[in-house]
Protein backbone atom coordinates (compact mmCIF):
# COMPACT_ATOMS: atom_id res chain seq x y z
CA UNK A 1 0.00 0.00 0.00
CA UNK A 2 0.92 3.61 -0.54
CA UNK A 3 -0.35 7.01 -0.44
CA UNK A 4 -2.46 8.02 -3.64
CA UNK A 5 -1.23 10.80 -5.10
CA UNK A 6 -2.90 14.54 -4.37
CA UNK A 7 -2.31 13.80 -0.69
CA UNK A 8 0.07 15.70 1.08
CA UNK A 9 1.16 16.00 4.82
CA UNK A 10 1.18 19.59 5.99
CA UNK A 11 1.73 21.50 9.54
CA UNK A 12 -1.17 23.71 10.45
CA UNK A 13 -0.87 25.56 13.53
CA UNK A 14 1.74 22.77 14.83
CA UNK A 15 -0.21 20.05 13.58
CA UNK A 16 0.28 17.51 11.14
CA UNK A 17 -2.71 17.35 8.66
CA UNK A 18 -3.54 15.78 5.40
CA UNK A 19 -4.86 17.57 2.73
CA UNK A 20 -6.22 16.13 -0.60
CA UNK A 21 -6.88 17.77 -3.65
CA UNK A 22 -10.54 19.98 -3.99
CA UNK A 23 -13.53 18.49 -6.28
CA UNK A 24 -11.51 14.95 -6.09
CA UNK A 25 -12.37 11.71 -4.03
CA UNK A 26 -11.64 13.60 -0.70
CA UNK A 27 -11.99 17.29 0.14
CA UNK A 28 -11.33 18.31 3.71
CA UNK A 29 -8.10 17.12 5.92
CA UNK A 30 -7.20 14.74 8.40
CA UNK A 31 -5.56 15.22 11.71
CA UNK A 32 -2.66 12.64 12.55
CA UNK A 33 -1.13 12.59 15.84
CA UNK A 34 2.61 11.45 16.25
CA UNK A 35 1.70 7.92 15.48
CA UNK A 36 -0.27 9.18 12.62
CA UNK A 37 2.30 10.89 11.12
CA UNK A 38 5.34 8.52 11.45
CA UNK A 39 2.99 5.78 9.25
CA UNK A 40 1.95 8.58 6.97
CA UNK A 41 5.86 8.94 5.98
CA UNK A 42 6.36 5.43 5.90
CA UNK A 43 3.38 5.13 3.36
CA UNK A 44 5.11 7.52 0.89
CA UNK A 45 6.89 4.16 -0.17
CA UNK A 46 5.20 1.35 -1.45
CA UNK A 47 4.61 -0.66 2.44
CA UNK A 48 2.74 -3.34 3.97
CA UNK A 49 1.20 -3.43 7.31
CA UNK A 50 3.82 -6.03 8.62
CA UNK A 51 6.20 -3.61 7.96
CA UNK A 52 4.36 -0.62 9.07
CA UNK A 53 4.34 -2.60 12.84
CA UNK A 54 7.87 -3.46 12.52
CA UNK A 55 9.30 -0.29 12.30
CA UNK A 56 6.65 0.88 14.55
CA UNK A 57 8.32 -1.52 17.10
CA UNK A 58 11.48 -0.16 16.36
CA UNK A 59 10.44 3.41 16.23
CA UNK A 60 8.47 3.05 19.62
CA UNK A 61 9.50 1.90 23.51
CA UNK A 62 6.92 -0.38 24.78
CA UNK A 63 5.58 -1.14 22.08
CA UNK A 64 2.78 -3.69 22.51
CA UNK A 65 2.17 -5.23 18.95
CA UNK A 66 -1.58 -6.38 19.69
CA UNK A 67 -2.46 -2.76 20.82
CA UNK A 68 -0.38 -1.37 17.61
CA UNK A 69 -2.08 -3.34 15.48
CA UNK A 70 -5.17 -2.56 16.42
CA UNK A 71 -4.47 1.14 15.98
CA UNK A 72 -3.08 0.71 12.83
CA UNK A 73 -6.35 -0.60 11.62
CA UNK A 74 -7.89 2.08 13.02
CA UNK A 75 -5.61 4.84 11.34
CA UNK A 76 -5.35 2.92 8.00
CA UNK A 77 -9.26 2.87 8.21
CA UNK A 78 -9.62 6.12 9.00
CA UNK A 79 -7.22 7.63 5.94
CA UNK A 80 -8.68 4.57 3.86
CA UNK A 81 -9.19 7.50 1.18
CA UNK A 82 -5.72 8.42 0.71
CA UNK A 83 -3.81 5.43 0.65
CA UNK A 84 -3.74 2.76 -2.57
CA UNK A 85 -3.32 -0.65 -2.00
């Protein structure tokens, strides 16, 4: 999977936020907290969600890989509209 293109991370007001492009599939933005955003960068190469967790655990102390999983579903659900698989 990997971002579609027309999506773009931005900082707005010290948050990171994904825009898409007007009058396409997706007009509005998305918030991402840190977790958010390190995927979001990972996803601007083609990925897979094993690797997503992996680095994740890497990236992360404590990192509980039922819990992250979990939340990775969630985020990859919630920007389901930006992403390609």
């Amino acid at each position: 999977m990997k971002i579609k293109k027309g999506f773009l991370l931005r900082k707005m007001a010290g948050e990171s936020v994904v825009v898409g492009e007007a009058g396409k599939t997706f007009n509005g933005l998305i918030h991402l907290n840190d977790t958010g955003t390190f995927y979001w960068k990972l996803l601007g190469n083609e990925t897979d969600k094993d690797k997503l967790l992996e680095a994740a655990a890497m990236e992360f102390e404590n990192f509980d890989r039922g819990k992250g999983e979990k939340d990775l579903d969630a985020f990859l659900k919630t920007i389901s509209v930006a992403i390609e698989e």
